[in-house]
PDB file of N, CA and C in Angstrom:
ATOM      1  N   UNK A   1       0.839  -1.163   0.000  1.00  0.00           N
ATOM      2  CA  UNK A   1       0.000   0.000   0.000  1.00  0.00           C
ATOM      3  C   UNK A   1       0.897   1.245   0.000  1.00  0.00           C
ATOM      4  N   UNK A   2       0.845   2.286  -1.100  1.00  0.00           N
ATOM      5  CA  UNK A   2       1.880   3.225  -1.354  1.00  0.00           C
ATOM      6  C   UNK A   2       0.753   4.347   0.173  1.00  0.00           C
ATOM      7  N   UNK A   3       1.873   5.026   0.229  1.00  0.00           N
ATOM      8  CA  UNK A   3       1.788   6.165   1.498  1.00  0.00           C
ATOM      9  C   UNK A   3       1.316   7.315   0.776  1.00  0.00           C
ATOM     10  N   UNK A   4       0.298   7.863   1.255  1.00  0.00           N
ATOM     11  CA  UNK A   4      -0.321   9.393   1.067  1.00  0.00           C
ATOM     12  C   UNK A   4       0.652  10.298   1.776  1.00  0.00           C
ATOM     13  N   UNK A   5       0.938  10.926   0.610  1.00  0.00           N
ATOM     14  CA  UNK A   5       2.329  12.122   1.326  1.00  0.00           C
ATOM     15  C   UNK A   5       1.075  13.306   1.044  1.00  0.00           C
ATOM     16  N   UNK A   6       0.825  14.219   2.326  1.00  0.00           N
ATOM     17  CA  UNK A   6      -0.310  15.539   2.645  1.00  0.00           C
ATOM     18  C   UNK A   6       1.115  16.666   2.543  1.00  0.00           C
ATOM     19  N   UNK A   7       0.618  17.421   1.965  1.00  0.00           N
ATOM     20  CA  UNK A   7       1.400  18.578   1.994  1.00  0.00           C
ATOM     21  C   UNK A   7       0.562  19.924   2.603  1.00  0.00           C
ATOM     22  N   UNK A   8       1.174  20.175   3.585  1.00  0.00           N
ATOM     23  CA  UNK A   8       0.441  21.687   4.839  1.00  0.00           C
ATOM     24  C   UNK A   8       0.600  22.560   3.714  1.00  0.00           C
ATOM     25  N   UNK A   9      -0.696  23.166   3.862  1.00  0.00           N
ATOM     26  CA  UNK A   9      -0.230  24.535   2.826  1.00  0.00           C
ATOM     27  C   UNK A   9       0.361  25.948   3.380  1.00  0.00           C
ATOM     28  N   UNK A  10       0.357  26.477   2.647  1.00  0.00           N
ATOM     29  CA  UNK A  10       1.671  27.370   3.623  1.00  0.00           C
ATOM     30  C   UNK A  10       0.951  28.603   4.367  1.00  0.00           C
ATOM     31  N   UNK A  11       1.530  28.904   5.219  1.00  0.00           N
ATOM     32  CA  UNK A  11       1.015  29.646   6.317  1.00  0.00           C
ATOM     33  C   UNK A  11       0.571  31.608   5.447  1.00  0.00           C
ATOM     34  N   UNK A  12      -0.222  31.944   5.511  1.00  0.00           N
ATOM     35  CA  UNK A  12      -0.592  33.316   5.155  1.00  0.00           C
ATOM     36  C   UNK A  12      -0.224  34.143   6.256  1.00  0.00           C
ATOM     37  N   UNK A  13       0.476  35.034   6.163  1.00  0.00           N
ATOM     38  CA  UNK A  13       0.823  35.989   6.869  1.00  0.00           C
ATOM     39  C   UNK A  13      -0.357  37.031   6.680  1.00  0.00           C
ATOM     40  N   UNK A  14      -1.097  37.838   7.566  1.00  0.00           N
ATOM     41  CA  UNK A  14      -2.096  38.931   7.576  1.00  0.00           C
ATOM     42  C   UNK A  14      -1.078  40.376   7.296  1.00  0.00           C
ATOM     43  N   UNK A  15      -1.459  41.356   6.791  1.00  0.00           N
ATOM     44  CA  UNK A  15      -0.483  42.320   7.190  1.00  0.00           C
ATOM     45  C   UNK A  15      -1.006  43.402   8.822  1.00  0.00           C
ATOM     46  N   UNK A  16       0.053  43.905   9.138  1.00  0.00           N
ATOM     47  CA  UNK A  16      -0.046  44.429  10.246  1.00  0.00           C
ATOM     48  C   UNK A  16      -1.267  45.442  10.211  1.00  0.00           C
ATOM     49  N   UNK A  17      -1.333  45.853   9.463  1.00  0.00           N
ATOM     50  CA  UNK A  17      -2.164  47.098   9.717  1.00  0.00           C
ATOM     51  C   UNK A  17      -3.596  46.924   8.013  1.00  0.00           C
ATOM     52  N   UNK A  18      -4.375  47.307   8.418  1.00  0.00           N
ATOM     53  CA  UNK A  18      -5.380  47.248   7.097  1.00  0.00           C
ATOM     54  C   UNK A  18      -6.170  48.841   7.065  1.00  0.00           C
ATOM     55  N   UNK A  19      -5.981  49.382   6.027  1.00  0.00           N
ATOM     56  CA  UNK A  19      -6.859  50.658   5.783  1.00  0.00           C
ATOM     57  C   UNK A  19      -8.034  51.109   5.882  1.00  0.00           C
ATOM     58  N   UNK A  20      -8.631  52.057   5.735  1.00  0.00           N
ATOM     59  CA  UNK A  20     -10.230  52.001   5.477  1.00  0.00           C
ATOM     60  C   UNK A  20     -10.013  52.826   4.109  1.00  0.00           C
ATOM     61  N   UNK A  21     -11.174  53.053   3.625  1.00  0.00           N
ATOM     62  CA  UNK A  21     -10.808  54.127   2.877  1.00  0.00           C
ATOM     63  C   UNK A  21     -10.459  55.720   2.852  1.00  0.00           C
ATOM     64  N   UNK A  22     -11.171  56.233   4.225  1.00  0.00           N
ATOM     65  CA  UNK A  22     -11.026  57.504   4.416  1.00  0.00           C
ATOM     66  C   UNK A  22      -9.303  57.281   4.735  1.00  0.00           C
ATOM     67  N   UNK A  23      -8.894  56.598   5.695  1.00  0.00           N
ATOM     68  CA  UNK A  23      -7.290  56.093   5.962  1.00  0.00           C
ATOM     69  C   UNK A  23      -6.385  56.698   4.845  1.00  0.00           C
ATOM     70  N   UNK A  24      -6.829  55.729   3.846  1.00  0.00           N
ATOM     71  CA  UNK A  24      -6.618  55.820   2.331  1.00  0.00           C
ATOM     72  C   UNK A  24      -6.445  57.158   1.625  1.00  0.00           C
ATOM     73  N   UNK A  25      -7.170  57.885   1.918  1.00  0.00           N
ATOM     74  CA  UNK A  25      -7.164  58.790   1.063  1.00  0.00           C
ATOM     75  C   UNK A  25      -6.933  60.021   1.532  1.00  0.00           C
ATOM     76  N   UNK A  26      -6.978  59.459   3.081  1.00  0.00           N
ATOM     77  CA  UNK A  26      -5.728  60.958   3.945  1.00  0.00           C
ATOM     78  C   UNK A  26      -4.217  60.703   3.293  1.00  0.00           C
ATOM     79  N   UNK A  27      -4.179  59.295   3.360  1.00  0.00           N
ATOM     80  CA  UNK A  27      -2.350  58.753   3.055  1.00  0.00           C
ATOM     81  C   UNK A  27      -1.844  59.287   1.971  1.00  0.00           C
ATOM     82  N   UNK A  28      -2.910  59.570   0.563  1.00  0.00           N
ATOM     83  CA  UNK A  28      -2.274  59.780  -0.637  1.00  0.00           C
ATOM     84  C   UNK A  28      -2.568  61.011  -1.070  1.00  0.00           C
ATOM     85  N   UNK A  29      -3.436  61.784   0.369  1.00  0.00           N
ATOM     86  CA  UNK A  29      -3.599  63.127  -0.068  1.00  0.00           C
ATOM     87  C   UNK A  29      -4.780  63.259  -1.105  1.00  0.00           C
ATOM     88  N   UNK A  30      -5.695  62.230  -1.826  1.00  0.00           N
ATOM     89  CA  UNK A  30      -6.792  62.802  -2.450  1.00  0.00           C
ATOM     90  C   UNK A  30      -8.389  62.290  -1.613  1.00  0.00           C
ATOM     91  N   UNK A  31      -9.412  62.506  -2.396  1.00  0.00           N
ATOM     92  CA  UNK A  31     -10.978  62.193  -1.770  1.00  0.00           C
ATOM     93  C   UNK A  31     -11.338  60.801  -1.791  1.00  0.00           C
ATOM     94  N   UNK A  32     -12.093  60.662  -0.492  1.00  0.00           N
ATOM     95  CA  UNK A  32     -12.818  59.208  -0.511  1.00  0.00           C
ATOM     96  C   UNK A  32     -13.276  58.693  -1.700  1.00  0.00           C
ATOM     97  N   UNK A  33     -13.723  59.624  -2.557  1.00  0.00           N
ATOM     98  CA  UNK A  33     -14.487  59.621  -3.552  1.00  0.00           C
ATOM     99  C   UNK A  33     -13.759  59.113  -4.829  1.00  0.00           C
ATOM    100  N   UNK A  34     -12.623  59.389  -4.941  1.00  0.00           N
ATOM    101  CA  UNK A  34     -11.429  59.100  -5.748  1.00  0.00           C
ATOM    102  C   UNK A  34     -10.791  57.475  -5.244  1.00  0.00           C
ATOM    103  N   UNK A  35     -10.304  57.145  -4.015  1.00  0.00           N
ATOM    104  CA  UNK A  35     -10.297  56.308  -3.986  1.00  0.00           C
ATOM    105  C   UNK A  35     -11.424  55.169  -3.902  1.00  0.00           C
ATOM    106  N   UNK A  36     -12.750  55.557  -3.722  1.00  0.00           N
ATOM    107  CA  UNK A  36     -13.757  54.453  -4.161  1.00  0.00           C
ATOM    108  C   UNK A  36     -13.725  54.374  -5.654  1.00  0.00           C
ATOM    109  N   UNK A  37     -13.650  55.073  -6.224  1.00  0.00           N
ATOM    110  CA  UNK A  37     -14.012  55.061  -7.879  1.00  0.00           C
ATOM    111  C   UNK A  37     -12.458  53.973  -8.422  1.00  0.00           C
ATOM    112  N   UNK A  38     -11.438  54.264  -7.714  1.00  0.00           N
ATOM    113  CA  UNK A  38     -10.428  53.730  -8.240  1.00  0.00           C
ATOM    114  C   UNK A  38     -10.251  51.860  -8.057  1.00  0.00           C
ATOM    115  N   UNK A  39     -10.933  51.759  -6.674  1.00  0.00           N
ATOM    116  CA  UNK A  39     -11.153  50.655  -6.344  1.00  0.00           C
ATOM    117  C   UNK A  39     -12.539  49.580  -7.091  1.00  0.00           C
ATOM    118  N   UNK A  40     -12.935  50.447  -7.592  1.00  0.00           N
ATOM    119  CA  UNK A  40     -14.297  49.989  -8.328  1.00  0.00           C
ATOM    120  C   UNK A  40     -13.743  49.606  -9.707  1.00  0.00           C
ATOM    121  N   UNK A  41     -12.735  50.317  -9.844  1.00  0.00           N
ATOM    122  CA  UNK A  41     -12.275  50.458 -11.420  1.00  0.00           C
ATOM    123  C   UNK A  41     -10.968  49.406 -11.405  1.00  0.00           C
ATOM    124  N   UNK A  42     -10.571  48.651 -10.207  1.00  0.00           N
ATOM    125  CA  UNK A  42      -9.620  47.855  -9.967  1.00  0.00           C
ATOM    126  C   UNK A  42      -8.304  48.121 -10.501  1.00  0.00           C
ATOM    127  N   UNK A  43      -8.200  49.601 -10.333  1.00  0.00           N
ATOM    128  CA  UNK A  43      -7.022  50.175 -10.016  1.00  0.00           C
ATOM    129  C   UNK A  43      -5.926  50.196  -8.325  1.00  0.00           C
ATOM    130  N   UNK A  44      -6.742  50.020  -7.781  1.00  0.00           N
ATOM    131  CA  UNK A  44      -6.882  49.549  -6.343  1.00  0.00           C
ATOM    132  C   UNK A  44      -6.686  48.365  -5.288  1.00  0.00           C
ATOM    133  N   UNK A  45      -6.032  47.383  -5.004  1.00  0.00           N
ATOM    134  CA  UNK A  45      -6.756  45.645  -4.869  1.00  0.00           C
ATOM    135  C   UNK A  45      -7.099  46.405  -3.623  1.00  0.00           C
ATOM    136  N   UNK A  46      -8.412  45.792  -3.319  1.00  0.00           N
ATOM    137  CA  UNK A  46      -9.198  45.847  -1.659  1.00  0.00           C
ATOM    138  C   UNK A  46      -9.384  44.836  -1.154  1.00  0.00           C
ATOM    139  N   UNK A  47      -9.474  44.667   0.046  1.00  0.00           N
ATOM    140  CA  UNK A  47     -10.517  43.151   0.743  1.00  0.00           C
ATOM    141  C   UNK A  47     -11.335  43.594   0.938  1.00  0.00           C
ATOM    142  N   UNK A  48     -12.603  43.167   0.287  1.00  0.00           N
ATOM    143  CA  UNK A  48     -13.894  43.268   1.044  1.00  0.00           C
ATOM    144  C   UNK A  48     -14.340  42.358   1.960  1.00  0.00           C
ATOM    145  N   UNK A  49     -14.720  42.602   3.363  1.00  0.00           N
ATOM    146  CA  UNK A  49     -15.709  41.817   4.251  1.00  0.00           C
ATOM    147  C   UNK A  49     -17.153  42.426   4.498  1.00  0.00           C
ATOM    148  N   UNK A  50     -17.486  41.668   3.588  1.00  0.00           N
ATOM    149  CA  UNK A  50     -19.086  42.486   3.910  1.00  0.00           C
ATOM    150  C   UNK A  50     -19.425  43.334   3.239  1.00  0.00           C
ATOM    151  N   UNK A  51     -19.571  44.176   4.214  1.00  0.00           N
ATOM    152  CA  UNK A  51     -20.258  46.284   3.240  1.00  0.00           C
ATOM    153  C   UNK A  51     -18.583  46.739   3.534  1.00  0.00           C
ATOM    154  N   UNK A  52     -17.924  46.327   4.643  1.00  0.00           N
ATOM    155  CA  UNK A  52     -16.494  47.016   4.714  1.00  0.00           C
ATOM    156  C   UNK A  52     -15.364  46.807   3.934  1.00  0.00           C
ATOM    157  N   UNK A  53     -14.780  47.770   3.542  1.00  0.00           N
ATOM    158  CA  UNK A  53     -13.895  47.881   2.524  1.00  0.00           C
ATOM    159  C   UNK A  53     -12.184  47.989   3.094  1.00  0.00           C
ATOM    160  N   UNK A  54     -11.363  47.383   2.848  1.00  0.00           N
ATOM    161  CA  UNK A  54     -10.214  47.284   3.808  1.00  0.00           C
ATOM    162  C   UNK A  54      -8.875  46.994   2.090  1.00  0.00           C
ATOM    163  N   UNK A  55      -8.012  48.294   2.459  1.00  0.00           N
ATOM    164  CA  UNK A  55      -6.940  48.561   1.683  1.00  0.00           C
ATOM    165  C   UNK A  55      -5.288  47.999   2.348  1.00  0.00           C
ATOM    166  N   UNK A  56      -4.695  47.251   2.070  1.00  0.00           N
ATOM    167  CA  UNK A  56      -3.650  47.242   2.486  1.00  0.00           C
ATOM    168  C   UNK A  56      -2.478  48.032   2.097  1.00  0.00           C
ATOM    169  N   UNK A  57      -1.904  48.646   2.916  1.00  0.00           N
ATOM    170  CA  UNK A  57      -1.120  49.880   2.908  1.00  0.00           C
ATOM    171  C   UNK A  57       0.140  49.207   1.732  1.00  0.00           C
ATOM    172  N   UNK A  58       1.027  47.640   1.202  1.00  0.00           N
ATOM    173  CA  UNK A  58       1.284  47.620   0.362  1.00  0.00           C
ATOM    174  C   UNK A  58       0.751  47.874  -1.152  1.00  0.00           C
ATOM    175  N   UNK A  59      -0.315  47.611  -1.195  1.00  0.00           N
ATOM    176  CA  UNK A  59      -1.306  47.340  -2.320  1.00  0.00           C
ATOM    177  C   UNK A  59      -1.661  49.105  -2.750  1.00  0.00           C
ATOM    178  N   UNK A  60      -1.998  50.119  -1.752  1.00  0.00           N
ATOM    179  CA  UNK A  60      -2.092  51.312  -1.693  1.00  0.00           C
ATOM    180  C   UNK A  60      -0.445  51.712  -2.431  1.00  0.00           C
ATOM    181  N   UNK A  61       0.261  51.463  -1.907  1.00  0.00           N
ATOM    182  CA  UNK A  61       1.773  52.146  -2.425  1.00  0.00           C
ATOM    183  C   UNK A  61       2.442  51.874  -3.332  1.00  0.00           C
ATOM    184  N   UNK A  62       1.493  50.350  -3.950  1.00  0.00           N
ATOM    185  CA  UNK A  62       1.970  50.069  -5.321  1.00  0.00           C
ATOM    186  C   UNK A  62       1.145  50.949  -6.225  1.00  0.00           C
ATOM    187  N   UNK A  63       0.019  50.976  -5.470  1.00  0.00           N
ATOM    188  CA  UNK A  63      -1.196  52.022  -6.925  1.00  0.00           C
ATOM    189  C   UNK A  63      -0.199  53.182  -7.118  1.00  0.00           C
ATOM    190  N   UNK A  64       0.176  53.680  -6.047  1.00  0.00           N
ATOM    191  CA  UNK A  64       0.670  55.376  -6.266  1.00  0.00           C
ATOM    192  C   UNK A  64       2.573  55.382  -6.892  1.00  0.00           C
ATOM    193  N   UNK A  65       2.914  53.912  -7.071  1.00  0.00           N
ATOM    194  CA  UNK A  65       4.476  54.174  -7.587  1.00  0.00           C
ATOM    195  C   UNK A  65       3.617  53.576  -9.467  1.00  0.00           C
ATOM    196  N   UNK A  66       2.683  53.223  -9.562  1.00  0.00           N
ATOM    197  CA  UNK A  66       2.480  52.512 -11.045  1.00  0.00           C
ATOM    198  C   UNK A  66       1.629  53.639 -11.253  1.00  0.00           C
ATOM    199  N   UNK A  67       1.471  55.009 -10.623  1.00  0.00           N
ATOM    200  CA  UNK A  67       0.846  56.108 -11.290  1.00  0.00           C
ATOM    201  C   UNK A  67       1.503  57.175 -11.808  1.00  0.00           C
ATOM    202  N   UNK A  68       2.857  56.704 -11.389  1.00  0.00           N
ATOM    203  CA  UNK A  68       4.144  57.624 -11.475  1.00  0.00           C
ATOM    204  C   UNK A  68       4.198  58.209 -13.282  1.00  0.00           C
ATOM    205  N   UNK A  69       4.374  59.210 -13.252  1.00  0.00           N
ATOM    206  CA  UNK A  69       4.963  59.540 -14.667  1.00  0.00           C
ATOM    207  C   UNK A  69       6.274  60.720 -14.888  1.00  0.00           C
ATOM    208  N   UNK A  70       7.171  60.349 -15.930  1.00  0.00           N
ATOM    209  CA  UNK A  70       8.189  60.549 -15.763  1.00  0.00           C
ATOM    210  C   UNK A  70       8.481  62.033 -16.483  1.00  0.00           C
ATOM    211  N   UNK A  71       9.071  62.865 -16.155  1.00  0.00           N
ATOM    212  CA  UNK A  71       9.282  64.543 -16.559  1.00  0.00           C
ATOM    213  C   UNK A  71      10.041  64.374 -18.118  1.00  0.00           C
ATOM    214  N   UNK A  72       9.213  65.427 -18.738  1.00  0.00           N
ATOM    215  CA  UNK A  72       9.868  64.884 -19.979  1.00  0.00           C
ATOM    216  C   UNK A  72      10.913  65.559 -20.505  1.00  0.00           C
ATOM    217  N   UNK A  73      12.223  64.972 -21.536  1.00  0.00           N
ATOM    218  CA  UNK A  73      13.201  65.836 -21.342  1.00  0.00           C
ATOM    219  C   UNK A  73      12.843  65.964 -22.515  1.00  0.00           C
ATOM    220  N   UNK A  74      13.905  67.165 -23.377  1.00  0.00           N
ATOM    221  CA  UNK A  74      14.072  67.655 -24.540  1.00  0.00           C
ATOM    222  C   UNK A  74      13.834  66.642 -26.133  1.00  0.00           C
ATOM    223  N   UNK A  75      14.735  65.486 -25.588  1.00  0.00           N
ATOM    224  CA  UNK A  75      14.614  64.710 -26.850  1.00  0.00           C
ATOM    225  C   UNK A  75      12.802  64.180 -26.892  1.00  0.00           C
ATOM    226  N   UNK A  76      12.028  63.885 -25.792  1.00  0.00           N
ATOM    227  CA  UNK A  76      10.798  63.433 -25.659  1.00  0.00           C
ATOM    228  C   UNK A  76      10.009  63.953 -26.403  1.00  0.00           C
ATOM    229  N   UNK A  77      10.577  65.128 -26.558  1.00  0.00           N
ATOM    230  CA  UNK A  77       9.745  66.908 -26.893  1.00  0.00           C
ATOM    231  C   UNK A  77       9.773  66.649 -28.163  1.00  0.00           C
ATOM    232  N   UNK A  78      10.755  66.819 -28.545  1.00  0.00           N
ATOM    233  CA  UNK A  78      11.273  66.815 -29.991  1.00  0.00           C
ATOM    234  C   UNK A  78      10.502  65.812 -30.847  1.00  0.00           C
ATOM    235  N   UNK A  79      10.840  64.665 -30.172  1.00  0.00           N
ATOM    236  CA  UNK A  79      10.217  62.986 -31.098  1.00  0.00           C
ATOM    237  C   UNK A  79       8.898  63.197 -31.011  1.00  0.00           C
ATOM    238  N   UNK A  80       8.010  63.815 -29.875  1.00  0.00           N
ATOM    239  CA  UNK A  80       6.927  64.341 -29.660  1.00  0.00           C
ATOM    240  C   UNK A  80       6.295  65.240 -31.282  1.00  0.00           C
ATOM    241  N   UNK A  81       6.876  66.202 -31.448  1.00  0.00           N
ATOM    242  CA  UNK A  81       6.604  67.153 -31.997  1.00  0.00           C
ATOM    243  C   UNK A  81       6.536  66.699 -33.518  1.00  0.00           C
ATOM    244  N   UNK A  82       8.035  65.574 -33.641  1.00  0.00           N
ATOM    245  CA  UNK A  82       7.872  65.236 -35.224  1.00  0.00           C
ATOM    246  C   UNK A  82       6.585  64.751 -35.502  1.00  0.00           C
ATOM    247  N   UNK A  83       6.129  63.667 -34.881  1.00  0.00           N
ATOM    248  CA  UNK A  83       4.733  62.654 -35.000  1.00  0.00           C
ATOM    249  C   UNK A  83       3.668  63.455 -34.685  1.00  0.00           C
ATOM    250  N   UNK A  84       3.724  64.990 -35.211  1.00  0.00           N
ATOM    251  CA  UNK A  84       2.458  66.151 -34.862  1.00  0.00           C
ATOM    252  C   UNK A  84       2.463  66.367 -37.022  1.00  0.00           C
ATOM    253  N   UNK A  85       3.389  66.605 -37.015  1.00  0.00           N
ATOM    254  CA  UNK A  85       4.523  67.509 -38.484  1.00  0.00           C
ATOM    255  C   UNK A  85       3.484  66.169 -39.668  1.00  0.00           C
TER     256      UNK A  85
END
């Protein structure tokens, strides 16, 4: 009779702290209103439990470094301008 090998699945770590949304949207400086719409639009990842809405402060700080946009230099301008011509 061959042996059933069970494999534990691996332990989930919670994170320390979980957001709300008002939380949220003191942290990044804009409106509740902005971050509900963004979370609706799954720009956002949330946990929902229930009616409550819970942001994790990694998941929050990835939205705001993948919103980043970069200052544009001279040559940008330029290559810009030909594809107008």
């Amino acid at each position: 009779m061959a042996k059933r090998i069970t494999q534990t699945p691996p332990v989930l770590e919670l994170p320390a702290e979980m957001l709300t949304i008002d939380q949220a949207a003191t942290r990044i400086g804009m409106s509740d209103r902005y971050v509900r719409r963004a979370i609706a639009e799954r720009r956002i990842a949330a946990h929902h439990f229930g009616r409550s809405v819970r942001i994790d402060p990694a998941d929050l700080a990835a939205f705001v470094h993948e919103s980043r946009v970069e200052p544009m230099t001279a040559e940008t301008v330029w290559r810009g301008l030909r594809s107008v011509a």
